[in-house]
Protein backbone atom coordinates (compact mmCIF):
# COMPACT_ATOMS: atom_id res chain seq x y z
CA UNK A 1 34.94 18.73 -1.91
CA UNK A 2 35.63 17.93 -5.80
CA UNK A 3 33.57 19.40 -8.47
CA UNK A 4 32.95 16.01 -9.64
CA UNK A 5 31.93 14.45 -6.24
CA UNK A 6 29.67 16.94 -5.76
CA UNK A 7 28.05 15.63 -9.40
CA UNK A 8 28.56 11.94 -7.96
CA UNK A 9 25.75 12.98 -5.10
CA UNK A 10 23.89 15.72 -7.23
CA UNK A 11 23.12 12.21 -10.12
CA UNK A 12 22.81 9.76 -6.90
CA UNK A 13 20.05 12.40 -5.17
CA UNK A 14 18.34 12.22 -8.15
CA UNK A 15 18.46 9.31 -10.04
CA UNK A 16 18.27 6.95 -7.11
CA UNK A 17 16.43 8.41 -4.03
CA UNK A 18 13.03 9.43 -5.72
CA UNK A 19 12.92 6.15 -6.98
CA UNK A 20 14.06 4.54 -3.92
CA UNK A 21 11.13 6.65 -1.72
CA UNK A 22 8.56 5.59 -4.46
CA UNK A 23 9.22 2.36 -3.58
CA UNK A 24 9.53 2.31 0.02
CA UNK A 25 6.08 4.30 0.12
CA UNK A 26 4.32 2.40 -2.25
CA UNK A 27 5.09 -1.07 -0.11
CA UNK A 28 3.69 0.86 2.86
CA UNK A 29 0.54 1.54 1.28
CA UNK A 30 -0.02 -1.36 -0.70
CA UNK A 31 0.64 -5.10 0.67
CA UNK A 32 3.46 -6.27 -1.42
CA UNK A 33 6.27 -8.56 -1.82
CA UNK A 34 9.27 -7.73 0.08
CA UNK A 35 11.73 -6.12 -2.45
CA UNK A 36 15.50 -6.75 -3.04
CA UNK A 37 16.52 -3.35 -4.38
CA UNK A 38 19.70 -4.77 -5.97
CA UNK A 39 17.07 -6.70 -7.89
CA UNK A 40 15.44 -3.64 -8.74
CA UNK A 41 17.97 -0.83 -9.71
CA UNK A 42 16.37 -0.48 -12.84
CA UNK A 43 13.25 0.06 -11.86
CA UNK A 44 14.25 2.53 -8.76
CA UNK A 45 16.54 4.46 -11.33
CA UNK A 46 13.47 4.49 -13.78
CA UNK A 47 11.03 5.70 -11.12
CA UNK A 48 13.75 8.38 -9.78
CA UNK A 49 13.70 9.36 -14.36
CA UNK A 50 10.60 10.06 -14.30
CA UNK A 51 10.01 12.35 -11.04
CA UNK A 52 13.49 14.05 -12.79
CA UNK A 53 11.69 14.39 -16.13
CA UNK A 54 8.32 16.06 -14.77
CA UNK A 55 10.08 18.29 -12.77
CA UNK A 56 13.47 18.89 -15.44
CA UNK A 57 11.82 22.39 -16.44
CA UNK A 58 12.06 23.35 -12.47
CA UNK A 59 15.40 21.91 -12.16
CA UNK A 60 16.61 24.28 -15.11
CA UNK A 61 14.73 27.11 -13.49
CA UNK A 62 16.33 27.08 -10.09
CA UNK A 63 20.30 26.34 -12.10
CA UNK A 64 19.93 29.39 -14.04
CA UNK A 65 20.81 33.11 -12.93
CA UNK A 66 22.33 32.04 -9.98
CA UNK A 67 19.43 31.49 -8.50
CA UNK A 68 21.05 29.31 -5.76
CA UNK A 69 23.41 31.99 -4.89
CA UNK A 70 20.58 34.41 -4.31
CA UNK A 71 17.87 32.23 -3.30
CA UNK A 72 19.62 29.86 -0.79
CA UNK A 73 16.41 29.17 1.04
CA UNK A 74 14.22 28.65 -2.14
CA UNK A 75 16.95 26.81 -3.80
CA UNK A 76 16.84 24.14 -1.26
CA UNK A 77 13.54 24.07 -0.44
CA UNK A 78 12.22 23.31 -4.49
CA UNK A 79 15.33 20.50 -4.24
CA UNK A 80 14.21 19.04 -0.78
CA UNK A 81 10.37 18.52 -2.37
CA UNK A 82 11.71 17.23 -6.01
CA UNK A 83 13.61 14.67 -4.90
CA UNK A 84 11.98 13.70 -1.25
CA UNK A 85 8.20 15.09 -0.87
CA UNK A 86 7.39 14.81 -4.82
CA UNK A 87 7.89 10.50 -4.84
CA UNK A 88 5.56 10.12 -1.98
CA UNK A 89 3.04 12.11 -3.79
CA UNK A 90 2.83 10.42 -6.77
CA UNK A 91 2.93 7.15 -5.06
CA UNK A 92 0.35 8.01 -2.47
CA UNK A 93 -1.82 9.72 -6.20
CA UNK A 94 -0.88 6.25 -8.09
CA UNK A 95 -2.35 4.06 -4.89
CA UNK A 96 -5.54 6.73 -4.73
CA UNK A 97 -6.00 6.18 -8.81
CA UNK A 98 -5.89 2.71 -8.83
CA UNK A 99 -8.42 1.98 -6.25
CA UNK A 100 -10.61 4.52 -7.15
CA UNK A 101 -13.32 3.07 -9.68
CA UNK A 102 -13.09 5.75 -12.37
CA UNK A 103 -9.79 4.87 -12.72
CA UNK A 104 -9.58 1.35 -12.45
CA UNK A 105 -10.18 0.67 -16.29
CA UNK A 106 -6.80 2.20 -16.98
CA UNK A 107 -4.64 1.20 -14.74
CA UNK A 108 -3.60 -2.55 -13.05
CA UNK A 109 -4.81 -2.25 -9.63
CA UNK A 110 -2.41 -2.32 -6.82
CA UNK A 111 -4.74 -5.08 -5.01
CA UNK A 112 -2.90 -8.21 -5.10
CA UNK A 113 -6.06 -10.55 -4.45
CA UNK A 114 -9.87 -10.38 -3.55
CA UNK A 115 -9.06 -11.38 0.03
CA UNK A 116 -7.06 -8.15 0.34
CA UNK A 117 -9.72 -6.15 -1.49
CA UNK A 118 -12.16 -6.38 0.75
CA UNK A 119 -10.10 -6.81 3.86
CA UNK A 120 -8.35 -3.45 2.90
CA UNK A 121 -11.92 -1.55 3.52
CA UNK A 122 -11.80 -2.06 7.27
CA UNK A 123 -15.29 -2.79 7.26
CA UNK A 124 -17.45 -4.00 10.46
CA UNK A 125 -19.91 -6.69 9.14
CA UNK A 126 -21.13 -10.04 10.08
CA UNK A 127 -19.36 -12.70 8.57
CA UNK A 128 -20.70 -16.39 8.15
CA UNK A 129 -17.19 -18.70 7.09
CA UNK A 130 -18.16 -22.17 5.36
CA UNK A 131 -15.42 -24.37 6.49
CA UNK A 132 -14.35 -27.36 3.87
CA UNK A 133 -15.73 -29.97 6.67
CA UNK A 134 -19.14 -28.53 5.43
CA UNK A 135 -19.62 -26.83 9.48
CA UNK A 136 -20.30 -23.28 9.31
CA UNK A 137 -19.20 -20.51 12.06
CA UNK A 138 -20.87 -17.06 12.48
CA UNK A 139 -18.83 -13.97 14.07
CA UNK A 140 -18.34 -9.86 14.20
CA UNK A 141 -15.49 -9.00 11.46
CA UNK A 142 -14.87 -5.34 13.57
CA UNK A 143 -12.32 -2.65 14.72
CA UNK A 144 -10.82 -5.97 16.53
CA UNK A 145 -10.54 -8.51 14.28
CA UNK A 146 -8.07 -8.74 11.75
CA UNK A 147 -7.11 -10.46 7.97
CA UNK A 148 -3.72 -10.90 6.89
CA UNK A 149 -2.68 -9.48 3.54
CA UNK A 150 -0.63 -10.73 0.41
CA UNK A 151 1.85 -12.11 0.60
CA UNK A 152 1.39 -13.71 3.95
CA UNK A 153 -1.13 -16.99 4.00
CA UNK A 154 -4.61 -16.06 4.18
CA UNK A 155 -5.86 -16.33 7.89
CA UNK A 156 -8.98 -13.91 9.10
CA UNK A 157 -9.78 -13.45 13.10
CA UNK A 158 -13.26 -12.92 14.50
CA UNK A 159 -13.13 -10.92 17.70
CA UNK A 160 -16.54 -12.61 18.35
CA UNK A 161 -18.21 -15.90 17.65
CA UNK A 162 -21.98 -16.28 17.16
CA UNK A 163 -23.88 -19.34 17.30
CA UNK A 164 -26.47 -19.37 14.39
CA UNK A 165 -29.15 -21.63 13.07
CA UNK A 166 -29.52 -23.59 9.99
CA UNK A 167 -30.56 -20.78 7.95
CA UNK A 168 -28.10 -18.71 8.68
CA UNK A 169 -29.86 -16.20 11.42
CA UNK A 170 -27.42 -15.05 13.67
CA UNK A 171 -28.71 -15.73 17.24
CA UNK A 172 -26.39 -15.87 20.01
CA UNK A 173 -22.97 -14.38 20.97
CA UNK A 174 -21.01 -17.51 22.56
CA UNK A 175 -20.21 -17.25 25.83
CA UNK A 176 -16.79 -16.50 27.24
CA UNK A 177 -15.28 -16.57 23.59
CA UNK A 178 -11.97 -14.38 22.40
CA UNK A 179 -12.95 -15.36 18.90
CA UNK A 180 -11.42 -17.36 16.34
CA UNK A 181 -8.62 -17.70 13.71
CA UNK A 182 -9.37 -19.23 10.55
CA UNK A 183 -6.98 -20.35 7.93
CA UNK A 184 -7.76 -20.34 4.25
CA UNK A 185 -6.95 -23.77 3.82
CA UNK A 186 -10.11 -24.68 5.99
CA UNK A 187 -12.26 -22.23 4.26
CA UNK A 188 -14.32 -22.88 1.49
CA UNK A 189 -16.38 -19.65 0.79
CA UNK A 190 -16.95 -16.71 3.19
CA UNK A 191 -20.27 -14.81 3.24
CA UNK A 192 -20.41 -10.78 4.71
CA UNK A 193 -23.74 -9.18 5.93
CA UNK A 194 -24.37 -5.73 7.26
């Protein structure tokens, strides 16, 4: 192989794939948009520049003193986490940092909307949902329900329905029942209770 293809893939390893991982990762952990990355070559190629400048001082390291030549195993290993372990990590730290409250004063937080904040706790609670028709239904938000997340509509399902009375005392699980989607459309305000 050329001297100068090998540079071609040396530049493309590292000025693309970090960024490219980031990315990738990041849309895993937080719900997103669904991303054209011809769209977004500058902002892969400026993620991928900034895992390259953090880690520059390691990259000179392991090119001097033949290091490569005498370290094959070492060599490859530093490479293999710069450019493919290290994006995860600081995409997986930036997710961590922005939900976490200390945090959240310096940094725009990767929640998209308060529907998806809460949802995103997995939390088992009672849920009372005031429908725009002014009727109200009760239900179990658990392990077996489920909210959609930006940017799909807003819909919630209750595994279980619960009849309850005017003031709002849950008292009954209704019979036979496999619960209920709800779209946000109907929904006019939803209320949570331990």
């Amino acid at each position: 192989m050329d001297i100068w293809e090998i540079n071609k893939l040396a530049l493309f390893l590292l000025f693309f794939i970090p960024g490219f991982i980031s990315i990738k990762v990041y849309h895993l952990l937080v719900a997103s948009e669904k991303i054209n990355f011809a769209d977004a070559i500058a902002e892969v190629v400026g993620y991928s520049s900034l895992n390259f400048a953090f880690f520059s001082w390691v990259i000179i390291l392991i090119h001097k003193n033949n290091f490569s030549d005498q370290h094959p195993f070492w060599y490859y290993l530093i490479s293999f986490v710069i450019i493919f372990i290290a994006p995860i990590l600081w995409t997986i730290l930036y997710v961590f940092a922005g939900r976490c409250k200390a945090f959240r004063k310096y940094l725009i937080s990767p929640v998209k909307s308060a529907w998806d904040f809460y949802f995103d706790k997995r939390k088992s609670c009672w849920v009372i949902i005031n429908l725009k028709t002014n009727e109200r239904i009760g239900g179990v938000y658990s392990s077996k329900s489920f909210a959609s997340s930006y940017p799909r509509k807003e819909q919630i399902f209750l595994e279980q329905l619960w009849e309850i009375d005017k003031y709002g005392k849950f008292v009954k699980r209704i019979d036979r029942t496999n619960g209920v989607l709800i779209s946000l459309e109907e929904i006019k305000s939803i209320e949570f209770y331990n």
